[in-house]
Protein backbone atom coordinates (compact mmCIF):
# COMPACT_ATOMS: atom_id res chain seq x y z
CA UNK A 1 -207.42 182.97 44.23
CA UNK A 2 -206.21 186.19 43.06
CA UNK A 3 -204.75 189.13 44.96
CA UNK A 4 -202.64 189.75 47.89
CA UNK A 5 -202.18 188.35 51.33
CA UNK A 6 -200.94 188.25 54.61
CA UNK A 7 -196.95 187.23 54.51
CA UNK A 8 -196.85 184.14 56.09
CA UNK A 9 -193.18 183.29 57.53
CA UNK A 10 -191.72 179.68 57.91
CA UNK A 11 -191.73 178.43 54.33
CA UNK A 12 -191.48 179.01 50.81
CA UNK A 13 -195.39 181.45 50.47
CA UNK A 14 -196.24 182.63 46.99
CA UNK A 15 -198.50 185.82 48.05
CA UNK A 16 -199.95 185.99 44.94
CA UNK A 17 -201.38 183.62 42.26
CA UNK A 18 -203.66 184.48 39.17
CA UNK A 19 -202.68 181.39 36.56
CA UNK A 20 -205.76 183.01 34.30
CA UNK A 21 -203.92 185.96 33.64
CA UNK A 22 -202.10 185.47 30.32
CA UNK A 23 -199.44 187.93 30.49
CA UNK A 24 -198.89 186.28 34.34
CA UNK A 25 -198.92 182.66 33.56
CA UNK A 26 -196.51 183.56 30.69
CA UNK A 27 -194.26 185.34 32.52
CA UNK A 28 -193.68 183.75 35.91
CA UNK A 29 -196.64 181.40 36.85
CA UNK A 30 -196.25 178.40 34.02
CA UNK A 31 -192.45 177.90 35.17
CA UNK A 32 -193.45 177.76 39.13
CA UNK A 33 -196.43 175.65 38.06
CA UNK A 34 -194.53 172.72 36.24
CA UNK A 35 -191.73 173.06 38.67
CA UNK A 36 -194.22 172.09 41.39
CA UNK A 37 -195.93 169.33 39.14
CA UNK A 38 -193.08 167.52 38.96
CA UNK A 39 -192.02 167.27 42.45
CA UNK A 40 -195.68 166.81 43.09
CA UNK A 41 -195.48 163.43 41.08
CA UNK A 42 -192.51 161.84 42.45
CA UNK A 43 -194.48 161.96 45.47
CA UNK A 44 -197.78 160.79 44.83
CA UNK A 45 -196.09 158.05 42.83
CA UNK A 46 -194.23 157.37 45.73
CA UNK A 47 -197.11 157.02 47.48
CA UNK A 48 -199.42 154.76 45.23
CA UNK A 49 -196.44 152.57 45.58
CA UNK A 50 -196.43 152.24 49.01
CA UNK A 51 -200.76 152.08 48.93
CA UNK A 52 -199.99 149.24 46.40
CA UNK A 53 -197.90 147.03 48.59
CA UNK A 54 -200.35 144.74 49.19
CA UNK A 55 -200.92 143.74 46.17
CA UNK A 56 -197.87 142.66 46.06
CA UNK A 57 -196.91 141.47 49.63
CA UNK A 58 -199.73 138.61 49.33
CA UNK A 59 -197.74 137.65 46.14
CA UNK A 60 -194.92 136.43 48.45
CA UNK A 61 -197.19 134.74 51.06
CA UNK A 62 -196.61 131.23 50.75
CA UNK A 63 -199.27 128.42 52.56
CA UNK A 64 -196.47 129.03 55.47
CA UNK A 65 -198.29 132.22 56.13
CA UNK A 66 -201.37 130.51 56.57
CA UNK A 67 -203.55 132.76 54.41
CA UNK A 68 -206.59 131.97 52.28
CA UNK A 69 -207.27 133.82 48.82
CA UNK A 70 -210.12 135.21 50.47
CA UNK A 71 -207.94 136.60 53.89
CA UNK A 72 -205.50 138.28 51.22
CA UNK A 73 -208.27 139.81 49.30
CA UNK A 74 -209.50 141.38 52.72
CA UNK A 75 -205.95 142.79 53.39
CA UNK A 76 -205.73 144.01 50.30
CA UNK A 77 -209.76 145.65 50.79
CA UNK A 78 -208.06 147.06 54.30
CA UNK A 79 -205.50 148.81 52.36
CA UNK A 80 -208.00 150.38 49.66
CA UNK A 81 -210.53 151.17 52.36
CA UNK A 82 -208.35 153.15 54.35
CA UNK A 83 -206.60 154.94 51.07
CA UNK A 84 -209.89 156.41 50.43
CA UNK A 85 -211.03 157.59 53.92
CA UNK A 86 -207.99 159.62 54.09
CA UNK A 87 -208.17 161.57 51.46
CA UNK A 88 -210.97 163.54 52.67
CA UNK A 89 -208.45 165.34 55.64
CA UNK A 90 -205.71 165.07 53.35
CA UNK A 91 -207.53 167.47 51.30
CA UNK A 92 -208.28 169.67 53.60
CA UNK A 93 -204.23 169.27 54.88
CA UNK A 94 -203.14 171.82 51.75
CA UNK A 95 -205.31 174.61 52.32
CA UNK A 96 -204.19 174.53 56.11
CA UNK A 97 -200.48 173.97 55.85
CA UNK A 98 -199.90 174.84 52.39
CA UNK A 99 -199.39 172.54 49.54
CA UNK A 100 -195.23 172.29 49.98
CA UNK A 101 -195.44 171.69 53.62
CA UNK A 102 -197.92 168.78 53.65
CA UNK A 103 -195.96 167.30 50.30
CA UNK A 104 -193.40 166.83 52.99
CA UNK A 105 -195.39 165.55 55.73
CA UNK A 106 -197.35 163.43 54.03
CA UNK A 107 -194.47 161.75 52.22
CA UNK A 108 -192.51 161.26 55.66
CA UNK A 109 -195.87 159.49 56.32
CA UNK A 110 -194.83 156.63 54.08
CA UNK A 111 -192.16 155.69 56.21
CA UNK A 112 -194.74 154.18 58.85
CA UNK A 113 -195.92 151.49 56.95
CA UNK A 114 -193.06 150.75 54.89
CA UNK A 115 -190.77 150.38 57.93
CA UNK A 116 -193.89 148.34 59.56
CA UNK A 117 -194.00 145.63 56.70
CA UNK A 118 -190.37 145.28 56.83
CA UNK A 119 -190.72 144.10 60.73
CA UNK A 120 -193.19 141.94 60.46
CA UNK A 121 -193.34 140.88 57.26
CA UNK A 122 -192.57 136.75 57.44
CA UNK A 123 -194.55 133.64 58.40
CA UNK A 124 -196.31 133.70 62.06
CA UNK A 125 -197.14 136.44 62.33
CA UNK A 126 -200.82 137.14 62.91
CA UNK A 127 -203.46 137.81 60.30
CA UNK A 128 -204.56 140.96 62.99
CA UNK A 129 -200.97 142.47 62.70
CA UNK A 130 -200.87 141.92 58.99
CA UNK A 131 -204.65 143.45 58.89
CA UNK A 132 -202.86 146.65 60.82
CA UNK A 133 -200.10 146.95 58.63
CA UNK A 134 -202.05 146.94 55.50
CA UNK A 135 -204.43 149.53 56.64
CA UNK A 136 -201.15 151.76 57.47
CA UNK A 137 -200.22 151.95 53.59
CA UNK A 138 -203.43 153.57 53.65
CA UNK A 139 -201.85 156.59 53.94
CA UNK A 140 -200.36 156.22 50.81
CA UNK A 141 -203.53 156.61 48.97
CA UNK A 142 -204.40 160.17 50.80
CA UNK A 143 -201.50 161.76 48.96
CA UNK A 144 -203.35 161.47 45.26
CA UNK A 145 -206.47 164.24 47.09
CA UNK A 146 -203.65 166.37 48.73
CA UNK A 147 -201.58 166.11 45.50
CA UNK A 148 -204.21 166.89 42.72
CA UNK A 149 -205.79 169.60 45.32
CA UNK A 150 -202.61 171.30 45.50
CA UNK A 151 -201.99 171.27 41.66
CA UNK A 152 -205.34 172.03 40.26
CA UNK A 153 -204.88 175.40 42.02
CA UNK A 154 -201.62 175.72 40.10
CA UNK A 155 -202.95 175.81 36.74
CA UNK A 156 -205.79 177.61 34.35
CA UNK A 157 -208.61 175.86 33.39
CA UNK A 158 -207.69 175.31 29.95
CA UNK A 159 -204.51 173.77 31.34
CA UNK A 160 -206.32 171.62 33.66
CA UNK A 161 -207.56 168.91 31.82
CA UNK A 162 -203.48 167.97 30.77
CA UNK A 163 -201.62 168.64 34.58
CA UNK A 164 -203.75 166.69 36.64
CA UNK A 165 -203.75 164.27 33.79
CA UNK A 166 -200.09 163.87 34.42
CA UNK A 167 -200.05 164.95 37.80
CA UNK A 168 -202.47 161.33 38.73
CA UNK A 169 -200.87 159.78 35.85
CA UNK A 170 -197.09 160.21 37.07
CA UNK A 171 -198.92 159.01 40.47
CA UNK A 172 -200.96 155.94 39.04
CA UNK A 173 -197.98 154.26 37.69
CA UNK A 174 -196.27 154.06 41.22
CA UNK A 175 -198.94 151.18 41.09
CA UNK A 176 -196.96 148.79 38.23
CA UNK A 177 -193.68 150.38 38.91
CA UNK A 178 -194.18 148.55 42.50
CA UNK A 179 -194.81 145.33 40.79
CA UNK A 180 -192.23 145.52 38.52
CA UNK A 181 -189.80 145.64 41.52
CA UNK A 182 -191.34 142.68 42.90
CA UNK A 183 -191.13 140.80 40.14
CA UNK A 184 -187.19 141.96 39.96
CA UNK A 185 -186.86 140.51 43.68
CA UNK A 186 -189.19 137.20 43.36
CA UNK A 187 -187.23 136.17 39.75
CA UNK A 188 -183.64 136.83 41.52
CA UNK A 189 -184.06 136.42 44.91
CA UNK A 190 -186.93 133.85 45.53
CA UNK A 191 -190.84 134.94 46.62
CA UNK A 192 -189.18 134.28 49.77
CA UNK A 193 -187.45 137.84 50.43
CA UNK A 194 -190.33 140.19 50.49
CA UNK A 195 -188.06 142.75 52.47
CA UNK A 196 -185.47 143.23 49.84
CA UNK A 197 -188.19 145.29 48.03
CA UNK A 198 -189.46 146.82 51.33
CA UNK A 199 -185.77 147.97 51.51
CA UNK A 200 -186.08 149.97 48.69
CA UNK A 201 -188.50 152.14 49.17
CA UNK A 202 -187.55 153.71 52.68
CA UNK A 203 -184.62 156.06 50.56
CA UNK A 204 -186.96 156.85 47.92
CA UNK A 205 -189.56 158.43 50.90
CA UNK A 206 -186.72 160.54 52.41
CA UNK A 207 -185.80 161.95 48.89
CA UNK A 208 -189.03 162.65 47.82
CA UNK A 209 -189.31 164.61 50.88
CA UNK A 210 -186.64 166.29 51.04
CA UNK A 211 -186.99 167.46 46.93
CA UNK A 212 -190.76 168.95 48.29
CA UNK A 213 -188.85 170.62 51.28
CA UNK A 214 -186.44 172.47 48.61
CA UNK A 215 -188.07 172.74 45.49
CA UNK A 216 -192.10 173.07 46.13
CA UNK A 217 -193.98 176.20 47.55
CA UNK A 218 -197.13 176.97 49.06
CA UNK A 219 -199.77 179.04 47.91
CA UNK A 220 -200.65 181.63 50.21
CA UNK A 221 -204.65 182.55 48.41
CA UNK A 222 -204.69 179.24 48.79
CA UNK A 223 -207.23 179.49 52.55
CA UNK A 224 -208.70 177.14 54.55
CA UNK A 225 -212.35 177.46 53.55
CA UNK A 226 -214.70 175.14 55.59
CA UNK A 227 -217.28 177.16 53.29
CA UNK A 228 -216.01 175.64 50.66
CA UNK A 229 -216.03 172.05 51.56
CA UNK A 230 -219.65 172.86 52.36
CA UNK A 231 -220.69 174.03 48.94
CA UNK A 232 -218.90 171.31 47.05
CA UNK A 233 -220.86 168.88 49.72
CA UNK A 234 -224.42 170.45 48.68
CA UNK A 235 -223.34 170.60 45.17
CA UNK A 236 -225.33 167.61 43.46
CA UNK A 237 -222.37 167.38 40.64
CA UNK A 238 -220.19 166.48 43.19
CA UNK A 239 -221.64 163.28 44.02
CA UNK A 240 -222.46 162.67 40.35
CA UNK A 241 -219.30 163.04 39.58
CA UNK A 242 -218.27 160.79 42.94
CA UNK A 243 -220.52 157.99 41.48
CA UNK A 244 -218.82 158.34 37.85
CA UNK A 245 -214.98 158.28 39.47
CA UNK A 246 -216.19 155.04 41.16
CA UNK A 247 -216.29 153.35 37.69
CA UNK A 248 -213.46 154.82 36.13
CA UNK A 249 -210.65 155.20 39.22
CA UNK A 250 -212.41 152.73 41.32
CA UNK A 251 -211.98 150.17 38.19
CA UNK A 252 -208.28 151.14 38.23
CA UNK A 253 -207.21 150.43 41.60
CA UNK A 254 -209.52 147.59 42.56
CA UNK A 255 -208.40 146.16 39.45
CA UNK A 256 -204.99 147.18 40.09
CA UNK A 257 -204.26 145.55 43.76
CA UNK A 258 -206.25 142.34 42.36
CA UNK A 259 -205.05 141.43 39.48
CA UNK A 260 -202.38 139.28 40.99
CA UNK A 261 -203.83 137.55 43.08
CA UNK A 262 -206.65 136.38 40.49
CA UNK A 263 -203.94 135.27 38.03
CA UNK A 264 -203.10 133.24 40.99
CA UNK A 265 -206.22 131.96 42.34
CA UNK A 266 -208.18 131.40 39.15
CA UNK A 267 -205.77 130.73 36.66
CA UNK A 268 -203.03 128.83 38.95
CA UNK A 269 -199.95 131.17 38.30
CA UNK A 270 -197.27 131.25 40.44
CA UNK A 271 -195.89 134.14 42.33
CA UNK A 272 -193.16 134.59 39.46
CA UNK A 273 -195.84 133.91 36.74
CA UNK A 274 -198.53 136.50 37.96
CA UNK A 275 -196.01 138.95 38.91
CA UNK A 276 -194.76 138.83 35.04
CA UNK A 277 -198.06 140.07 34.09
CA UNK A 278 -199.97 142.17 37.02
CA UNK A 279 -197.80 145.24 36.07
CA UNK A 280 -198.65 145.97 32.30
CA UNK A 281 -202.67 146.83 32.83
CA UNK A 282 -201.85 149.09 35.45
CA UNK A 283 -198.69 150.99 33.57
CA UNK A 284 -200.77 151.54 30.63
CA UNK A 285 -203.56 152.54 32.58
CA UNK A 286 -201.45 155.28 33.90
CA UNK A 287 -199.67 156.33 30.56
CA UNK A 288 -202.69 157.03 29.22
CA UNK A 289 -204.14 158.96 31.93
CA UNK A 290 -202.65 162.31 30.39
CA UNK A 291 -203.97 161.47 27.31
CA UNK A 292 -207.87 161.20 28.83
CA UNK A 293 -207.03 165.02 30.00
CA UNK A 294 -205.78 166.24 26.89
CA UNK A 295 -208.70 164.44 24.77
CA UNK A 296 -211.18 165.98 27.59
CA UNK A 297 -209.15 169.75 27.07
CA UNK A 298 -210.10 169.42 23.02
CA UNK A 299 -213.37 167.20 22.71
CA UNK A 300 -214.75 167.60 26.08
CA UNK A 301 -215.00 165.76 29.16
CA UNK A 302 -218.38 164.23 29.29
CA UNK A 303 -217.77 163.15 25.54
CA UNK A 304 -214.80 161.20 26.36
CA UNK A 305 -216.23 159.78 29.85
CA UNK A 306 -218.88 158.09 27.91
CA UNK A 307 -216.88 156.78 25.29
CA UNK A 308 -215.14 155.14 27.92
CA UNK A 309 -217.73 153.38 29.87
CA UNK A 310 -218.80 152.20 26.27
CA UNK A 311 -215.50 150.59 25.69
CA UNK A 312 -215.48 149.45 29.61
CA UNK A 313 -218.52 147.36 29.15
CA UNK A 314 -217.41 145.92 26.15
CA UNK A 315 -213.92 144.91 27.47
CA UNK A 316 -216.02 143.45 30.62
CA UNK A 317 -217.73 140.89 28.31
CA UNK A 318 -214.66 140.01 26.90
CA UNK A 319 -213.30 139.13 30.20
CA UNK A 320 -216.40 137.80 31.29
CA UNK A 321 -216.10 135.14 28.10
CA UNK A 322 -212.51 134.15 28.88
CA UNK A 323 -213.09 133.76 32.72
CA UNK A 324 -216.34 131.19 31.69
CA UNK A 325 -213.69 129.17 29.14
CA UNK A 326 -211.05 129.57 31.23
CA UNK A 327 -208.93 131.26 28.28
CA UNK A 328 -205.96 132.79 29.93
CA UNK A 329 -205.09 134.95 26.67
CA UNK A 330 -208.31 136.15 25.85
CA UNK A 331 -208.75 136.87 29.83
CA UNK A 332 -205.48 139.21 29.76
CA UNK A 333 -206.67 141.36 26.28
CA UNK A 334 -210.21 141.62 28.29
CA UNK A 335 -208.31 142.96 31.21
CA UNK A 336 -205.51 145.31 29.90
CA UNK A 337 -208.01 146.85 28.16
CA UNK A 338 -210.32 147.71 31.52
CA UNK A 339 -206.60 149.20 32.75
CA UNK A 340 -205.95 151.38 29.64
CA UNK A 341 -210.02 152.80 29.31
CA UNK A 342 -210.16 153.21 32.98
CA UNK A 343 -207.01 155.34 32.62
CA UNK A 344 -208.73 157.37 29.89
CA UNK A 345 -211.67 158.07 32.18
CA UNK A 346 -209.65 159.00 34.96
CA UNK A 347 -208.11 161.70 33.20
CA UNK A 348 -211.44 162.43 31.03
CA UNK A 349 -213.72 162.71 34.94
CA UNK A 350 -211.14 164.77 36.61
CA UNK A 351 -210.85 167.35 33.70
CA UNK A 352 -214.98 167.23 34.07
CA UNK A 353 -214.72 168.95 37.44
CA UNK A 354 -213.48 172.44 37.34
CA UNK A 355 -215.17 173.05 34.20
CA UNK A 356 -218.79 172.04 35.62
CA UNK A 357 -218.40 174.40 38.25
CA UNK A 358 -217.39 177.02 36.28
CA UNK A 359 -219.95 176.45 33.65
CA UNK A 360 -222.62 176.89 36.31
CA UNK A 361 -221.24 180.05 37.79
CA UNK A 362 -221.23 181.44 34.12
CA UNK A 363 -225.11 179.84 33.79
CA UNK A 364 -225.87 181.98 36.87
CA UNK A 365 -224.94 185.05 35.19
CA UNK A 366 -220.99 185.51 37.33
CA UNK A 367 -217.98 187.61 35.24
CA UNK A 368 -215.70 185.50 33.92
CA UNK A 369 -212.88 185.84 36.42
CA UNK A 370 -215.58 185.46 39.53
CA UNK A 371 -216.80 182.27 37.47
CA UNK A 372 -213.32 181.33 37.30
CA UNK A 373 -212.36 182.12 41.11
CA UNK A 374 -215.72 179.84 42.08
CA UNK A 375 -214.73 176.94 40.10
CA UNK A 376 -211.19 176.75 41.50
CA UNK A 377 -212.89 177.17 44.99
CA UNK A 378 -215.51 174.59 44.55
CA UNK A 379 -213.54 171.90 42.46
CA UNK A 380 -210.85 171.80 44.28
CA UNK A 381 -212.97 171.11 47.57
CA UNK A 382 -214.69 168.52 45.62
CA UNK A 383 -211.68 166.68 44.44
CA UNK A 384 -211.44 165.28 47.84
CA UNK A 385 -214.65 164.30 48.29
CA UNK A 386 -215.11 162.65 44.69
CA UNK A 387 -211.48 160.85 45.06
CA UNK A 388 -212.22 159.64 48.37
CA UNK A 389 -215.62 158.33 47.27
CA UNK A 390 -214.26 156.75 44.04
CA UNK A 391 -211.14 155.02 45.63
CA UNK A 392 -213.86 153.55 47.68
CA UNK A 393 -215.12 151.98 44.15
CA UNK A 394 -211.77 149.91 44.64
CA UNK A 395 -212.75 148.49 47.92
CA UNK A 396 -216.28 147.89 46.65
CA UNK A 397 -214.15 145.85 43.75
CA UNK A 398 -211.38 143.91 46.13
CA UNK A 399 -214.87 143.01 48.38
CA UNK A 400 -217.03 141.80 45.45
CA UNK A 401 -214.12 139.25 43.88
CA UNK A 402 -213.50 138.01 47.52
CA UNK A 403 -217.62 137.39 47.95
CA UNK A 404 -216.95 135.38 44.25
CA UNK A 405 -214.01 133.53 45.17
CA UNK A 406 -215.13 132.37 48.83
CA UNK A 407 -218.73 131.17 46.72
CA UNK A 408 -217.27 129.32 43.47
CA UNK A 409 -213.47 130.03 42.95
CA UNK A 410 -213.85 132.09 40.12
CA UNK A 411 -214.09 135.72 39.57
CA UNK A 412 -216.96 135.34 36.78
CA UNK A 413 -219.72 136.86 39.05
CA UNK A 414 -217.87 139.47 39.97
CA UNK A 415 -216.97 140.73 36.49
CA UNK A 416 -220.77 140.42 35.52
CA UNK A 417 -221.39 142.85 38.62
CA UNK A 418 -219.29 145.20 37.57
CA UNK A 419 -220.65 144.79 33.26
CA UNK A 420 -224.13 145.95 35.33
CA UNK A 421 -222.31 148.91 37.00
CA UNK A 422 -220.58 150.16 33.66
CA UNK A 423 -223.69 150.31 32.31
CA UNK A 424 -225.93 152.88 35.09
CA UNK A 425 -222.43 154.93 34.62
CA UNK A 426 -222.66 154.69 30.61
CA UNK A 427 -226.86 156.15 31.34
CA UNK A 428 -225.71 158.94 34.07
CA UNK A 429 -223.09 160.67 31.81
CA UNK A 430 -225.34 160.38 29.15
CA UNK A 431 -228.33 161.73 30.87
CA UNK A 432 -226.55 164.70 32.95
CA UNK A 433 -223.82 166.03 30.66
CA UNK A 434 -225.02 164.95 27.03
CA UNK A 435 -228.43 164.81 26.72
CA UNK A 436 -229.29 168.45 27.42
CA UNK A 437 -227.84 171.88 27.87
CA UNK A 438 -227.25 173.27 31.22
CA UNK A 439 -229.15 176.86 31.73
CA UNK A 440 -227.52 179.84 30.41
CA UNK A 441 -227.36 183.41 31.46
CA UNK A 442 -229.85 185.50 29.89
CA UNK A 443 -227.95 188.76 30.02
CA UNK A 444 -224.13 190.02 29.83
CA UNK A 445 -221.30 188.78 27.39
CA UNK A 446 -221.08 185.38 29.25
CA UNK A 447 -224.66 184.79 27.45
CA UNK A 448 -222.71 185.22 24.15
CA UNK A 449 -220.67 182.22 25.14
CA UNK A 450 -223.84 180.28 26.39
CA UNK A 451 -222.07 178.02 28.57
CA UNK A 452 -223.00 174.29 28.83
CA UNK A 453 -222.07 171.46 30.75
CA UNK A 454 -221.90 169.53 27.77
CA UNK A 455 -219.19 171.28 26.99
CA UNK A 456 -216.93 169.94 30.33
């Protein structure tokens, strides 16, 4: 990613881009970097709002709508589904238009659905239409790729681990900051004005927008490399790593766009009721998000993964044990806890990335700044792939509660599914990145360093 280019004309280009060079990143390239992180997160937060409407929208459906728990589960599946199939172009989107220019596009996106739900959102109209609508929001969920793509190429590798942290933090909480709103409109207005918070969103989208248009830039090394997309496919960590982001950001947003709606179903709350509660799992899943980074940056990655999955399964039996005697207490310290450890593993996986491929290029005997070039290249081709396979986690999630639901009202099978799942995950981390070295170079100063994937 270092060098020169072309000039490219029509928008803001940065021709040249080397964030490992110290005396660069100090002088010009951390400034430009956070600048573009920030604007970066007001859109992708923007945009897990608007994937998260659903979640919310079924809140306000009344038995006037006509909808069984098991029909809103599958809209809310349609919206998750769709979230992750996207964000396999959407990575792809920032190496061909640049990472400003589809900020912009991709927000103005968000429009579509929002404006959508606002038409159609009251009782009669069909379950199809509603179906459509809710896979619309999908686009929501392809800005996180596009978003952590862009900004992973922003930063250095020891850097990494904390900006994407905040970058899908700042993102992840668009998730309980749209629930908060709807609880603001169902306690004052009545479950029976689902537009008023609709309403609200359509000036946020043109704002975000327009702040990308004027204050983000693209990154002109910054190719479009089918070659790369290639390698990342063939690379076996990738899908490791795919399978591991299942359990941690899968958790998160399946979690996330259910949690509602089994409050309801399960425990009897009312809109008002589980609204007052659905948004405080997935806030401080998000707020600790950076933290999982910025543990991975000093412990490791791998480290902090596992200790996560540990916790995971341990909060699952908890829940489990409340959802068998019905406790709702117990049942909401089981569950915030899943939120705040799937957070931490979030951050913890994504850190995990970059450094495995760079660890291998160093293990295959590459210079340090050709190791470094490779694992931007690789891991940021990968993001998309292991984000679109892991939001797919959440669908897997929304689907497996609806199967419990339709077969005995309660969500207790579907928790001990996923207590089964946490564990593989806990025995893959271990088994890859912990329980033995990676190869090492035999020759050169990078054998010195003997690089490990343990140490990601």
């Amino acid at each position: 990613m270092t060098g020169t280019t072309a000039p490219r004309k029509g928008g803001r280009w940065i021709e040249r881009w080397d964030p490992e060079d110290e005396v660069f990143w100090r002088d010009t390239g951390e400034r430009v970097a956070r600048r573009n992180l920030l604007y970066s997160v007001l859109s992708e937060h923007i945009g897990f709002s608007v994937w998260s409407l659903w979640s919310v929208m079924v809140l306000f459906m009344d038995p006037a709508y006509g909808i069984d728990p098991a029909g809103k589960f599958f809209l809310i599946a349609t919206a998750t589904a769709v979230g992750a199939l996207v964000r396999i172009p959407y990575t792809f989107a920032v190496a061909r238009f640049g990472g400003r220019n589809w900020t912009v596009v991709s927000a103005l996106l968000l429009l579509a659905p929002t404006v959508a739900a606002l038409v159609v959102m009251e009782p009669g109209t069909s379950y199809g239409t509603f179906l459509a609508v809710a896979a619309l929001t999908g686009v929501g969920g392809g800005n996180f790729a596009s978003s952590m793509t862009n900004i992973n190429a922003f930063f250095p590798l020891r850097k990494k681990g904390w900006a994407l942290g905040l970058n899908a933090g700042g993102g992840n909480i668009g998730v309980p900051v749209v629930q908060l709103a709807a609880l603001l409109v169902i306690g004052t207005a009545g479950a029976g004005h689902p537009r008023l918070l609709l309403a609200v969103y359509v000036p946020l989208i043109v704002t975000a927008a327009a702040l990308a248009l004027v204050r983000m830039d693209n990154l002109a090394p910054v190719r479009g490399d089918v070659g790369a997309v290639r390698d990342a496919a063939r690379e076996p960590h990738t899908w490791i790593m795919a399978f591991l982001y299942i359990g941690t950001f899968g958790s998160f947003i399946g979690y996330g766009f259910a949690f509602g709606l089994v409050l309801q179903t399960q425990f009897g709350r009312t809109p008002l009721q589980a609204a007052s509660l659905t948004f405080i799992g997935p806030l401080l899943g998000s707020l600790v998000r950076p933290v999982g980074g910025a543990l991975a940056d000093r412990l490791g990655g791998a480290r902090i993964t596992l200790a996560a999955f540990v916790a995971m399964a341990l909060a699952t039996s908890v829940v489990i044990l409340a959802s068998v005697r019905e406790s709702l207490p117990v049942f909401l310290v089981g569950f915030v806890a899943l939120f705040a450890l799937s957070g931490l593993g979030n951050g913890s996986t994504y850190k995990m990335i970059p450094g495995i491929f760079q660890a291998k290029a160093l293990a295959q005997g590459l210079g340090a700044e050709e190791a470094a070039a490779r694992g931007r290249r690789l891991s940021g081709a990968a993001m998309g792939l292991i984000g679109a396979v892991g939001a797919l986690g959440g669908l897997g999630i929304n689907l497996v509660f609806r199967e419990a639901f339709a077969r005995s009202g309660s969500g207790t099978a579907a928790f001990v599914t996923f207590l089964g799942f946490y564990a593989v995950c806990c025995a893959v981390t271990w088994a890859v990145y912990l329980r033995r070295p990676a190869a090492t170079p035999v020759t050169g100063p990078q054998a010195a360093a003997k690089p490990q994937l343990t140490s990601v």
